[in-house]
Protein backbone atom coordinates (compact mmCIF):
# COMPACT_ATOMS: atom_id res chain seq x y z
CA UNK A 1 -46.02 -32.85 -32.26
CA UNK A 2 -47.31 -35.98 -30.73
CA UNK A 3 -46.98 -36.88 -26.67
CA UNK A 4 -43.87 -38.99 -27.28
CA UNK A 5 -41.82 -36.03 -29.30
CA UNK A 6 -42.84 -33.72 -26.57
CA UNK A 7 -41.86 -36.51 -23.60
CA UNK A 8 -38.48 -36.21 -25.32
CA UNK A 9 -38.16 -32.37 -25.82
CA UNK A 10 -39.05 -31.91 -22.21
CA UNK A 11 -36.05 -34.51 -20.90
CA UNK A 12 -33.98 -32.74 -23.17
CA UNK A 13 -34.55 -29.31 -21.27
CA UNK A 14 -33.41 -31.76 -18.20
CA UNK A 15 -30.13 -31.76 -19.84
CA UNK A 16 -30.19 -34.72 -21.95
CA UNK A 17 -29.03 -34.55 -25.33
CA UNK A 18 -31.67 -35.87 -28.22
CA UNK A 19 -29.68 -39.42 -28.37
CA UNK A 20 -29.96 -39.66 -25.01
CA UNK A 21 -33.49 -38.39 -24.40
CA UNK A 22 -34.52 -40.95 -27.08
CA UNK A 23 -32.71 -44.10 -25.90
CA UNK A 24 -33.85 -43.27 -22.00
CA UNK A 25 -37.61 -43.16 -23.50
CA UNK A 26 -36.68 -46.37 -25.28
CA UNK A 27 -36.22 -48.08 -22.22
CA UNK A 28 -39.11 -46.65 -20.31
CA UNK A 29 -41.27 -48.04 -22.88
CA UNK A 30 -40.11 -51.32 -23.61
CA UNK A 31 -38.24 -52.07 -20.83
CA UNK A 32 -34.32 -53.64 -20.01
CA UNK A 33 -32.24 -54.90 -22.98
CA UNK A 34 -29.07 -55.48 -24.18
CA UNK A 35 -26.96 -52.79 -26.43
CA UNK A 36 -27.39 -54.97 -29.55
CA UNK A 37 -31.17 -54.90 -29.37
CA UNK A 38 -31.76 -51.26 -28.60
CA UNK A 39 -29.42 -50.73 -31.82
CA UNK A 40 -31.53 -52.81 -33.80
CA UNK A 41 -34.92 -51.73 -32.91
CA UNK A 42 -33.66 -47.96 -32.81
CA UNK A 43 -32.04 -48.56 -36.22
CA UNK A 44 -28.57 -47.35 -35.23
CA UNK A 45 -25.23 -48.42 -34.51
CA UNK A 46 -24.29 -50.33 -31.75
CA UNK A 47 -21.02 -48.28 -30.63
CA UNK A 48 -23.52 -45.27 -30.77
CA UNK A 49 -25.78 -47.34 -28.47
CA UNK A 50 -23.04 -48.30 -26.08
CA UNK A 51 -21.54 -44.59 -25.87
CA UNK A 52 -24.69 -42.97 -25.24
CA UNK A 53 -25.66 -45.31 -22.62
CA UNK A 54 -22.76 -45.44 -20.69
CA UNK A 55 -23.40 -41.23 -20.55
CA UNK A 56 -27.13 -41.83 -19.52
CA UNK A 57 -25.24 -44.00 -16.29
CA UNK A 58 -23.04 -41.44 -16.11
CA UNK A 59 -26.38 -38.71 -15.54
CA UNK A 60 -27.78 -41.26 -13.30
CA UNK A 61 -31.08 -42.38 -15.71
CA UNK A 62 -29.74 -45.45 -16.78
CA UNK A 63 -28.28 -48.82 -14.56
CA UNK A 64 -26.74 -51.55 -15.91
CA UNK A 65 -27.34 -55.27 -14.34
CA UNK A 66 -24.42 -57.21 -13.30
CA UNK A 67 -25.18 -60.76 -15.04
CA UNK A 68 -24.88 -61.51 -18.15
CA UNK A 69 -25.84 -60.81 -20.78
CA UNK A 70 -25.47 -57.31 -19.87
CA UNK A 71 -29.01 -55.80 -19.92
CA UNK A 72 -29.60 -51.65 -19.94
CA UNK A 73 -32.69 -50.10 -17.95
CA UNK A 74 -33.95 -46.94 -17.51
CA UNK A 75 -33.79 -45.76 -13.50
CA UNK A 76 -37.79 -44.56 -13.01
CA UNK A 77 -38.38 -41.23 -14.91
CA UNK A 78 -39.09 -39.57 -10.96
CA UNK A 79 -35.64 -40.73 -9.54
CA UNK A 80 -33.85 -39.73 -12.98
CA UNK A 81 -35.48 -35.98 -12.99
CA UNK A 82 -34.55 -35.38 -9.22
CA UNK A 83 -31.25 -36.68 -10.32
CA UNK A 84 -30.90 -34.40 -13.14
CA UNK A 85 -32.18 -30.66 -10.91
CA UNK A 86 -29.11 -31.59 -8.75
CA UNK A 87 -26.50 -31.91 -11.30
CA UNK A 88 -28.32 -28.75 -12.73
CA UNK A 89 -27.90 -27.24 -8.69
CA UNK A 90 -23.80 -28.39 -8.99
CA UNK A 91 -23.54 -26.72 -12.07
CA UNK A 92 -25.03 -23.71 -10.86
CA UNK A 93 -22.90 -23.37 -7.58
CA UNK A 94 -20.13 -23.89 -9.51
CA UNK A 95 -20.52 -21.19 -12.58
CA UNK A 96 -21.42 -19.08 -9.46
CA UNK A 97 -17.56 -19.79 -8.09
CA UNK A 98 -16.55 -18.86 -11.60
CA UNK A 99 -18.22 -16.19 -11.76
CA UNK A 100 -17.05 -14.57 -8.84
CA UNK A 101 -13.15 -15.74 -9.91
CA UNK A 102 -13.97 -14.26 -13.08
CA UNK A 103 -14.66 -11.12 -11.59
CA UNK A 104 -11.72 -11.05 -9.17
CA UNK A 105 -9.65 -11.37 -12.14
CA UNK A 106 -11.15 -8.32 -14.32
CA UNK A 107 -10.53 -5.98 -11.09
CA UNK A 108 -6.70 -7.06 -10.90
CA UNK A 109 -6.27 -6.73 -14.73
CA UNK A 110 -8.10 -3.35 -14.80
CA UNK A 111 -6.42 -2.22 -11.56
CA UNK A 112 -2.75 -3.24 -13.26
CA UNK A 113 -4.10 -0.96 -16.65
CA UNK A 114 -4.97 1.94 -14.53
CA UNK A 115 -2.79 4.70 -14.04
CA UNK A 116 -1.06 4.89 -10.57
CA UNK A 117 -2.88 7.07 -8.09
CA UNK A 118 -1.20 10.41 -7.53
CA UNK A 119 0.99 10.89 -4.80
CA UNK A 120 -0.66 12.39 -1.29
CA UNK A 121 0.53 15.66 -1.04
CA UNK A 122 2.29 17.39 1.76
CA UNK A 123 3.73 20.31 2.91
CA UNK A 124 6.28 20.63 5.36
CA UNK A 125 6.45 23.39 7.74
CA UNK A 126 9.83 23.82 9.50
CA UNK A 127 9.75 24.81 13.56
CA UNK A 128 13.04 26.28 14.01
CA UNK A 129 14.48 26.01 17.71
CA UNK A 130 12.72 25.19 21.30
CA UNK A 131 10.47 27.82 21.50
CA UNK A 132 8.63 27.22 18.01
CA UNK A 133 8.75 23.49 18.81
CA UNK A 134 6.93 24.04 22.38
CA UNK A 135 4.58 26.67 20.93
CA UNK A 136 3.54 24.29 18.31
CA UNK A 137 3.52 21.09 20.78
CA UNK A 138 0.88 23.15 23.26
CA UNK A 139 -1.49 23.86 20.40
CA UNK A 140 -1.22 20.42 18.67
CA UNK A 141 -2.18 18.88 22.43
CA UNK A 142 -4.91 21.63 22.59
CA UNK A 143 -6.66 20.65 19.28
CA UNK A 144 -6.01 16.71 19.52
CA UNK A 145 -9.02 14.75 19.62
CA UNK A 146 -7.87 10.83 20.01
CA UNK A 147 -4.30 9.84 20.28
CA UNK A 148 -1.73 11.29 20.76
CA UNK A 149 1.67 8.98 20.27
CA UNK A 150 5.39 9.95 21.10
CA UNK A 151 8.67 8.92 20.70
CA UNK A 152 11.09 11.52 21.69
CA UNK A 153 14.36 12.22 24.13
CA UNK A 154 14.36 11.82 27.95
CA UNK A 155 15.20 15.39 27.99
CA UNK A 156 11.49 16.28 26.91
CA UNK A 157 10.13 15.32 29.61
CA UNK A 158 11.24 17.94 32.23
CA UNK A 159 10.62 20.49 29.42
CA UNK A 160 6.80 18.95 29.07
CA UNK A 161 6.34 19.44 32.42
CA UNK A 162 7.97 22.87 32.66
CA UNK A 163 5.83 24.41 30.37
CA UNK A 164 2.41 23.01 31.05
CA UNK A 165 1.68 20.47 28.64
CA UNK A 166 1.96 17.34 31.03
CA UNK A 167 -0.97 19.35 33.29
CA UNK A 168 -3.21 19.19 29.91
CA UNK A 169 -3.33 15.67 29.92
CA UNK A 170 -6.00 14.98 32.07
CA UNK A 171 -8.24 17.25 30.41
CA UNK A 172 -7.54 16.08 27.40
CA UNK A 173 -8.12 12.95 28.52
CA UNK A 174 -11.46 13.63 29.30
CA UNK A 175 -12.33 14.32 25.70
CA UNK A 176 -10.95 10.77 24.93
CA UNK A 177 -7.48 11.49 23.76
CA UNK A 178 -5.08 8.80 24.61
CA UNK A 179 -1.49 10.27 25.32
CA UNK A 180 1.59 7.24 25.27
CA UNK A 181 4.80 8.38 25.30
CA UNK A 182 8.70 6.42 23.98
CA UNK A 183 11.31 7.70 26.25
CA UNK A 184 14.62 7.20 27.90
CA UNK A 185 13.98 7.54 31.93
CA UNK A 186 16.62 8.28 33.93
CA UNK A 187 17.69 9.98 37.52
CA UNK A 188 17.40 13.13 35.47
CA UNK A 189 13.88 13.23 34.58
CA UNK A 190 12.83 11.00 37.14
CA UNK A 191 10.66 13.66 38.60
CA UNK A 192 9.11 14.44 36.00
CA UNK A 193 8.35 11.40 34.50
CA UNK A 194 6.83 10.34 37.53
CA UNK A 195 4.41 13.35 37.20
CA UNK A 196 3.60 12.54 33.60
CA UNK A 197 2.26 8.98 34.80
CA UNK A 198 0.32 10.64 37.71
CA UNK A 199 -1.16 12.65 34.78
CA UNK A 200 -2.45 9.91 32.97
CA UNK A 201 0.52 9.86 30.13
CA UNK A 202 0.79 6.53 29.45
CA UNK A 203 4.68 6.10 29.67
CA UNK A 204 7.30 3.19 28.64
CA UNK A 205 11.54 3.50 28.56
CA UNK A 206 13.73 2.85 25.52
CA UNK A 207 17.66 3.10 25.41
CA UNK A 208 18.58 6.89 24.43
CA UNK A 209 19.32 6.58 20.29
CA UNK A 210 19.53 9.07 17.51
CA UNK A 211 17.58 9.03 14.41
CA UNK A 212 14.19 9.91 13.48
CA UNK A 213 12.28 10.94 16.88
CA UNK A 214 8.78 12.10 16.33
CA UNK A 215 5.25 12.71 17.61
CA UNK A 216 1.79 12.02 15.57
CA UNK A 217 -1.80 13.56 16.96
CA UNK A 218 -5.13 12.07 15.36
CA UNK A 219 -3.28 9.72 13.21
CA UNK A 220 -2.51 12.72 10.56
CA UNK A 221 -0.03 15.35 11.96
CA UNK A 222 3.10 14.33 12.64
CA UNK A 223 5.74 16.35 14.59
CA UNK A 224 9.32 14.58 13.36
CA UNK A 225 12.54 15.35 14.03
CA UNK A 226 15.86 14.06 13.69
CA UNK A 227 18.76 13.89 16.21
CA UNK A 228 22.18 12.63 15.01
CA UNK A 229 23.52 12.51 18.59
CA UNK A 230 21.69 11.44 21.35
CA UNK A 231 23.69 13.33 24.24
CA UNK A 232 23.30 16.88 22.32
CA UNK A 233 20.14 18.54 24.30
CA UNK A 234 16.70 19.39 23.18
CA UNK A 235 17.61 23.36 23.93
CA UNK A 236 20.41 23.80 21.61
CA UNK A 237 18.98 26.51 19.38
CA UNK A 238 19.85 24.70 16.35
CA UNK A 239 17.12 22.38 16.86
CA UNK A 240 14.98 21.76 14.09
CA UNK A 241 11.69 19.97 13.65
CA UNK A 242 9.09 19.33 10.91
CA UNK A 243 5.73 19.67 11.10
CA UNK A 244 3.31 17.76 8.20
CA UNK A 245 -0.48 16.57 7.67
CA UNK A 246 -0.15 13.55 5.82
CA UNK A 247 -2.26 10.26 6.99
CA UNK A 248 0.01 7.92 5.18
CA UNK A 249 3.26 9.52 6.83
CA UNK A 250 1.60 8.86 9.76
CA UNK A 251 0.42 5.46 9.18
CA UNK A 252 4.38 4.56 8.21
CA UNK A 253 5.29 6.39 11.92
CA UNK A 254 2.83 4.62 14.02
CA UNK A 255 3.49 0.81 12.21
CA UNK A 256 6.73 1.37 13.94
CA UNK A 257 5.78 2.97 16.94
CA UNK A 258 3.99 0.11 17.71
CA UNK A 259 6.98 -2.47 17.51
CA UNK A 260 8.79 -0.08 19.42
CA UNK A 261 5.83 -0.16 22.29
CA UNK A 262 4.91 -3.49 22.72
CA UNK A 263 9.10 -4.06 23.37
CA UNK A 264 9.65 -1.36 25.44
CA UNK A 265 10.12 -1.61 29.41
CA UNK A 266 6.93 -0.16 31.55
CA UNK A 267 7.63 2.91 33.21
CA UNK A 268 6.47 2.21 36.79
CA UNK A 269 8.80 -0.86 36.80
CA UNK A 270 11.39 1.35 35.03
CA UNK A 271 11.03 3.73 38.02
CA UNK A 272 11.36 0.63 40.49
CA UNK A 273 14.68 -0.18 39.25
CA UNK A 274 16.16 2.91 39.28
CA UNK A 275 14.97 3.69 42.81
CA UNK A 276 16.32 0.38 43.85
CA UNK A 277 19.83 1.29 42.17
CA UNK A 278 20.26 4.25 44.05
């Protein structure tokens, strides 16, 4: 292989093609012309000529002047190469993109082929009456160790405070548990809940409703239960609760917990008002 085949090997590794690596060293060696004398000194057509220059101008190796006749010339071989490595560095970045899309894609098709994941298992452990329910609700508070979020009847309060677990708090808050607590606040538990915020419960009013009602520790156990009328009290023996370990229960609970809390009214002010009402 002689210099010239090899000149025109290497430009094609540049990304010409072999017309186009032959017609650009054409022009480097004899200089500008028009289409219908590179056809006849290359021995080809002229259509062939014009299509394969107007992809050499195309690449950036090849200008055309703008009087006529129309003359062809090869752009200097350093200008065309540094031309060519950045087309080279587009097409790179963008196979790159592709690739990455391409990816992306095979994980959603292979995700939509896969089986669904089994469902998270939990077991439900029914607290029958007050005394279960405040049993449990002392050791839960005893073993939390971040946050402890509840949503339950005004009526709680008093019996938090009766049996000790509003005097935990503090300790527990020590150890970095956060304690927030949903309730109605009222003359009735006024007392109390004015105690619970002087022990660090972190305390906001809602209306008295019925429904689900419900207390989650760590983000995992949840303490639910449900009360169809919202004047029937917390110590009517037929009180029932549920108690379950189930993160993703708990994740559903707390998403809205959270809408519930940022509308709610702030206990001190909720304190204010009623103190001003008389």
């Amino acid at each position: 292989m002689d210099n010239e085949d090899t000149f025109i090997t290497r430009l094609i590794g540049f990304g010409l093609s072999q017309k186009e690596a032959r017609l650009y060293h054409h022009l480097l060696k004899y200089g500008a012309k028009p289409p219908a004398v590179i056809a006849r000194h290359m021995r080809t057509y002229r259509k062939d000529v014009h299509r394969t220059l107007n992809s050499l101008i195309d690449k950036g190796v090849v200008a055309k002047s703008l009087s006529a006749p129309t003359v062809y010339a090869a752009v200097d071989l350093d200008t065309a190469l540094n031309s060519a490595v950045k087309r080279h560095e587009s097409e790179l970045r963008e196979m790159e993109a592709r690739k990455l899309e391409l990816v992306e894609l095979a994980e959603a098709m292979a995700m939509e082929r896969a089986p669904p994941a089994p469902a998270e298992g939990c077991s439900y452990r029914m607290l029958r009456g007050p005394n279960e329910i405040n049993t449990v609700s002392i050791e839960l508070m005893s073993r939390a160790t971040s946050d402890i979020s509840a949503l339950l009847p005004g009526a709680v309060v008093p019996i938090f405070n009766r049996i000790g677990i509003l005097d935990m708090v503090p300790d527990v808050a020590r150890h970095g548990v956060r304690m927030r607590l949903l309730t109605d606040i009222s003359h009735a538990n006024l007392e109390s809940v004015r105690y619970a915020l002087e022990h660090d419960v972190e305390l906001r009013h809602v209306e008295p409703s019925g429904g689900v009602q419900f207390a989650v520790h760590d983000g995992q156990r949840n303490f639910v239960f449900i009360r169809f009328d919202p004047i029937r009290g917390v110590r009517d023996t037929s009180v029932a609760a549920f108690l379950c370990e189930s993160p993703t229960y708990a994740r559903q609970l707390m998403y809205h917990y959270e809408l519930v809390w940022e509308q709610a009214v702030d206990g001190a002010e909720r304190i204010r008002a009623l103190v001003e009402s008389g």
